[in-house]
N, C-alpha and C. Protein backbone atom coordinates (compact mmCIF):
# COMPACT_ATOMS: atom_id res chain seq x y z
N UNK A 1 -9.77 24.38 4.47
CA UNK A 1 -9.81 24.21 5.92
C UNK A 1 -9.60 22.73 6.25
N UNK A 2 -8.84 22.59 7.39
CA UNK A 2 -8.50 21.22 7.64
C UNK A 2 -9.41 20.80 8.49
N UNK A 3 -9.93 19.56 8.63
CA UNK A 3 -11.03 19.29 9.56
C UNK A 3 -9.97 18.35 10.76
N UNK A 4 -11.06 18.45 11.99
CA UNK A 4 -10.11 18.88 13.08
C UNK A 4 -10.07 17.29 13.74
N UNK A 5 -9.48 17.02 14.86
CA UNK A 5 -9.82 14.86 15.09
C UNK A 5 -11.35 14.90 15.64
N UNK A 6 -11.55 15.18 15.97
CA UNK A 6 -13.27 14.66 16.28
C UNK A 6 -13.84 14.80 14.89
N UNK A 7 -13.69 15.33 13.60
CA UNK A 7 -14.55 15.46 12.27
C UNK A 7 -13.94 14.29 11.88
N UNK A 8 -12.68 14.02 11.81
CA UNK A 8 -11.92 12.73 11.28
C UNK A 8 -12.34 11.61 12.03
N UNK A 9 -13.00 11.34 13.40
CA UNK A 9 -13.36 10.05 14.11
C UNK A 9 -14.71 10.40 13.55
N UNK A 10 -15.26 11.30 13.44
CA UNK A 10 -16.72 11.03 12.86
C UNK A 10 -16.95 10.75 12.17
N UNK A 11 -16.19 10.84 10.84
CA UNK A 11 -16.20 10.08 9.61
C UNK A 11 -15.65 8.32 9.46
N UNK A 12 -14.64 8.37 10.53
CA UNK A 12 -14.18 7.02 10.50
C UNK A 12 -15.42 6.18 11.07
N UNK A 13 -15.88 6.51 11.82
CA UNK A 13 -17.02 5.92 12.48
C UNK A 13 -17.94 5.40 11.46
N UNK A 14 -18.29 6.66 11.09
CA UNK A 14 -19.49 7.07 9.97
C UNK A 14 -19.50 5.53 8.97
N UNK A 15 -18.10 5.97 8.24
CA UNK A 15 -17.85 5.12 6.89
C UNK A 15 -18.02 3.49 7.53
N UNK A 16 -16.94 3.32 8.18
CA UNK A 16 -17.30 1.76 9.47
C UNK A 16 -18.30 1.14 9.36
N UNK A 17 -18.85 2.08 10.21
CA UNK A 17 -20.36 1.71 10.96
C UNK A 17 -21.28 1.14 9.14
N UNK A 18 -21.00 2.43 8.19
CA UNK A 18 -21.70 1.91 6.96
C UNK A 18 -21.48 0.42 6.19
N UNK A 19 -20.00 0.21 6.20
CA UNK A 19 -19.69 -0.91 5.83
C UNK A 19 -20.26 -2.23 6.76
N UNK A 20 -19.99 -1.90 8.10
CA UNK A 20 -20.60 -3.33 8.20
C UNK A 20 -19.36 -3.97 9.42
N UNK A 21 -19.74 -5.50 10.21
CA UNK A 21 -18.38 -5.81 10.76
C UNK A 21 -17.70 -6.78 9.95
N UNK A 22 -18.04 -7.11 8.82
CA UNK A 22 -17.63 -8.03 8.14
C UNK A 22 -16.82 -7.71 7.16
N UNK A 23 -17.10 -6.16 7.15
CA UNK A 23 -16.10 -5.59 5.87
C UNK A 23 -15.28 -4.74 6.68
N UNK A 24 -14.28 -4.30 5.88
CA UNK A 24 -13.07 -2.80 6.21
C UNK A 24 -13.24 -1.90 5.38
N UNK A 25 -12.51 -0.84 5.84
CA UNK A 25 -12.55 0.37 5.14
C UNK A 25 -10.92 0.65 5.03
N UNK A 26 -10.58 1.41 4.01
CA UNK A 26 -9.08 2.01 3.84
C UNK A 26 -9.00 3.11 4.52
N UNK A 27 -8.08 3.55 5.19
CA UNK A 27 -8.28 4.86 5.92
C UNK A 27 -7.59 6.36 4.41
N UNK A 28 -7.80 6.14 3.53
CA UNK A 28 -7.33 6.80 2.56
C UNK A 28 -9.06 7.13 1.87
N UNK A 29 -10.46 6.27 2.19
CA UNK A 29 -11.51 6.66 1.88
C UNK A 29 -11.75 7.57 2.82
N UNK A 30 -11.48 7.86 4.31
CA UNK A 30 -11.77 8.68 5.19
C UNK A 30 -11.16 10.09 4.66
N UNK A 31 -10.12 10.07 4.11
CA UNK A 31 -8.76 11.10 3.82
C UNK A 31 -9.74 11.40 2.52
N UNK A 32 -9.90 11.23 1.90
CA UNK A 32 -10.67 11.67 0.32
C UNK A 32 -12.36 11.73 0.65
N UNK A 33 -12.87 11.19 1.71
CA UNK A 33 -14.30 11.98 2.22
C UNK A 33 -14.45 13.15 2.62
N UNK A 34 -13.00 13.57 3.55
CA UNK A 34 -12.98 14.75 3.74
C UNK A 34 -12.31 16.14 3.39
N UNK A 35 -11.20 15.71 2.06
CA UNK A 35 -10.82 16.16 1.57
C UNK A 35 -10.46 15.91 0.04
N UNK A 36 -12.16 16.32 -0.79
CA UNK A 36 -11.85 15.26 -2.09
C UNK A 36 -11.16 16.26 -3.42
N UNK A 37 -10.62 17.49 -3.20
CA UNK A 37 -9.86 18.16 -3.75
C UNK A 37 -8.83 17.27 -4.37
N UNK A 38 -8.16 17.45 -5.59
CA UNK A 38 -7.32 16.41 -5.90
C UNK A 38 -6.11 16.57 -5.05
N UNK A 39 -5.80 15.24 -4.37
CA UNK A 39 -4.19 14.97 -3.55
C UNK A 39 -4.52 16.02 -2.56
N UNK A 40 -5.36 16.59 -2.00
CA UNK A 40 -5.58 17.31 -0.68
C UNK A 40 -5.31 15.88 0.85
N UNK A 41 -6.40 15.08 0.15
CA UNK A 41 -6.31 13.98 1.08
C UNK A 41 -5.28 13.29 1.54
N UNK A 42 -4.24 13.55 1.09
CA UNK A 42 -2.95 13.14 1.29
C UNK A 42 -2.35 13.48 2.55
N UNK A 43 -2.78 14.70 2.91
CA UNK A 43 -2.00 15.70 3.87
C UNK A 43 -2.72 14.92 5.10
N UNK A 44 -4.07 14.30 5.08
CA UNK A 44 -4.96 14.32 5.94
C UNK A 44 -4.42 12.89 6.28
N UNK A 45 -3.81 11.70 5.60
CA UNK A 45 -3.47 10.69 6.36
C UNK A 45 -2.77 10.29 7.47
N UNK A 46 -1.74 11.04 7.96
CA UNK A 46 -0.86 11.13 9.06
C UNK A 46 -2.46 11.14 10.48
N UNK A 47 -3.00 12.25 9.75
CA UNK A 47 -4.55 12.42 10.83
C UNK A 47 -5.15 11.40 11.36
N UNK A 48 -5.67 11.04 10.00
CA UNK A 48 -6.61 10.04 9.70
C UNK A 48 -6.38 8.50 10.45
N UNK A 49 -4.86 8.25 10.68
CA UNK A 49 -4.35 6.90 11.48
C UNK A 49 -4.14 7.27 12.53
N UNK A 50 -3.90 8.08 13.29
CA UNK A 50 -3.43 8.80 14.26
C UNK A 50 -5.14 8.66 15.04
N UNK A 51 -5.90 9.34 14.75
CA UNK A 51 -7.47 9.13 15.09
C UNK A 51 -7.98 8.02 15.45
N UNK A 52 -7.61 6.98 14.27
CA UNK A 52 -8.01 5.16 13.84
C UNK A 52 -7.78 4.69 15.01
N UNK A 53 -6.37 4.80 15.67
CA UNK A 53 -5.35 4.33 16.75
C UNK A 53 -6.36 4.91 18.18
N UNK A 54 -6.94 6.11 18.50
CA UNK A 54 -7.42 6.47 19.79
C UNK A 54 -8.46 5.87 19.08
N UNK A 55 -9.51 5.81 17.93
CA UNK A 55 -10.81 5.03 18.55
C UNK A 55 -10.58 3.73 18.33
N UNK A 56 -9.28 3.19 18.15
CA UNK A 56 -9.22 1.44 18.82
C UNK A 56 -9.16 1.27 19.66
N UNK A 57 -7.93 2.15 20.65
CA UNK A 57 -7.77 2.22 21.99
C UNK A 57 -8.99 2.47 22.74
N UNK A 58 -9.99 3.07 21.91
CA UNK A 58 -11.39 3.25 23.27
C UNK A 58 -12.28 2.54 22.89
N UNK A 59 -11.89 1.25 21.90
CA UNK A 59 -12.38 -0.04 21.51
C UNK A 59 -14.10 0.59 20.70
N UNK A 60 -13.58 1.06 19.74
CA UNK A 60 -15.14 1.68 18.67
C UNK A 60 -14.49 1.14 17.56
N UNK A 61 -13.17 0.87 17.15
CA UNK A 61 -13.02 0.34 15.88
C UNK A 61 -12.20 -0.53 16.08
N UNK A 62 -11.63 -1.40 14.62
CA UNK A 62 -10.55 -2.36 15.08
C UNK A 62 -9.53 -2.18 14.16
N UNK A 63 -8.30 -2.11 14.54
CA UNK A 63 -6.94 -1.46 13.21
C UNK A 63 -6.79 -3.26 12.80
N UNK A 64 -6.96 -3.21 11.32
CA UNK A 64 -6.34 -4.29 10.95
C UNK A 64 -5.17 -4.66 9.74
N UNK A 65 -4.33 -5.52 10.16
CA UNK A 65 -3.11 -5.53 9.22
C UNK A 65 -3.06 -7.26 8.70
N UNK A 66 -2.96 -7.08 7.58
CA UNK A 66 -3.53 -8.59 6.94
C UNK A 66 -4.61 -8.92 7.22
N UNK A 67 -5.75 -8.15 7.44
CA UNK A 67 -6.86 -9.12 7.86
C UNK A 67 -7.24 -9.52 9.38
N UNK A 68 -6.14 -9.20 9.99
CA UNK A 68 -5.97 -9.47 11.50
C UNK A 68 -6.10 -8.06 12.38
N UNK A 69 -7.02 -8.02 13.49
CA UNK A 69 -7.01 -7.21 14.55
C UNK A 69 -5.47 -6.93 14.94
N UNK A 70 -5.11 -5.80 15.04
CA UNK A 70 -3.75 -5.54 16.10
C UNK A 70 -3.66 -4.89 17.25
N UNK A 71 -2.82 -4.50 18.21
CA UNK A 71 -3.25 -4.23 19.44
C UNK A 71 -2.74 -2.68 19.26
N UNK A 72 -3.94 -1.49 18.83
CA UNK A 72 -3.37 -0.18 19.13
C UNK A 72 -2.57 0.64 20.10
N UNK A 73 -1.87 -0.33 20.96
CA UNK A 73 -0.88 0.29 22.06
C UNK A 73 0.11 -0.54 21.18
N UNK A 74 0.35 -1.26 20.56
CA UNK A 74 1.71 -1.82 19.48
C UNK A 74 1.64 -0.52 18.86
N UNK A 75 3.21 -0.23 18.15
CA UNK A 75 3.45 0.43 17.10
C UNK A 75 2.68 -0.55 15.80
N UNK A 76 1.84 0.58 15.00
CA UNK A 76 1.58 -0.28 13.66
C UNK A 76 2.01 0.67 12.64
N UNK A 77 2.49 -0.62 11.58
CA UNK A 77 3.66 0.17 10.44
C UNK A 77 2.33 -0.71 9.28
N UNK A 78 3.17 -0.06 8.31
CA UNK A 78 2.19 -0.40 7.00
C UNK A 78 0.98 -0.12 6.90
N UNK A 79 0.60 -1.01 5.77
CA UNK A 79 -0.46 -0.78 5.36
C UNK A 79 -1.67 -1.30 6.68
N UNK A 80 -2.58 -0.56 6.69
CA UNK A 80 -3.50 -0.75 7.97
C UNK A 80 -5.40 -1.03 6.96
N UNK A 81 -6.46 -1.31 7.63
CA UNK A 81 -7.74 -1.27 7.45
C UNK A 81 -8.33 -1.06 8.47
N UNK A 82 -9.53 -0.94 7.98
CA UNK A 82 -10.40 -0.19 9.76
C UNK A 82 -11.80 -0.33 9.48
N UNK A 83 -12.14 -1.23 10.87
CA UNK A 83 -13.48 -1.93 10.54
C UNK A 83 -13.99 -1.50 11.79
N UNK A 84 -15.38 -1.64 12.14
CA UNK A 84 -16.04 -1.58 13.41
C UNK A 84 -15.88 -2.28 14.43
N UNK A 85 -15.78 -1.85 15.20
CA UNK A 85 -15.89 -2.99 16.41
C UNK A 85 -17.13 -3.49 16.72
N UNK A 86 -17.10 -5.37 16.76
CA UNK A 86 -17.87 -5.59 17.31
C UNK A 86 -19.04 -5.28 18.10
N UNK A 87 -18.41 -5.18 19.17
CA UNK A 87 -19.41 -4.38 20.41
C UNK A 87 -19.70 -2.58 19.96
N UNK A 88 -19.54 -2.28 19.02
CA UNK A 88 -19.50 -0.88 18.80
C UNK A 88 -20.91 -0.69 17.91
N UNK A 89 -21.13 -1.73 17.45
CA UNK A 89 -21.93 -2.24 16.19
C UNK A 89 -23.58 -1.57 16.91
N UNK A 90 -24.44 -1.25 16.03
CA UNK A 90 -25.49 -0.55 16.17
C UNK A 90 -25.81 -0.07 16.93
């Protein structure tokens, strides 16, 4: 069973919020939290960024590329990380 975008922002949250604002998370740990079948999680990444992108836009997380915040109304290509937002924080 595929889990649906609100199970995928709950986990992104989840994992986030655990790490901290000082650290990131890979959005490929979200993809293998919820689908740790081997290479299941794969299918789930297209999801998994797609999700990342609306809870930046409603400012709960922050998409980052090199290390740097980007603006989730930009197209973002590559490799991405995903940390908490600030103000999102406890």
């Amino acid at each position: 069973m595929t889990p649906g975008p609100e199970a995928i922002a709950a986990e992104i949250l989840r994992l986030t919020a655990a790490r901290g604002p000082d650290k990131s998370i890979c959005p490929s740990e979200v993809a293998r939290a919820l689908a740790p079948e081997e290479d299941a999680w794969r299918r789930l990444m297209g999801a998994v960024r797609a999700a990342a992108i609306r809870l930046a836009r409603d400012g709960r997380i922050e998409v980052l590329r090199k290390g740097r915040p980007v603006d989730p109304a930009a197209e973002i290509r590559g490799v991405i990380r995903l940390r908490i937002a600030t103000s999102a924080e406890g």
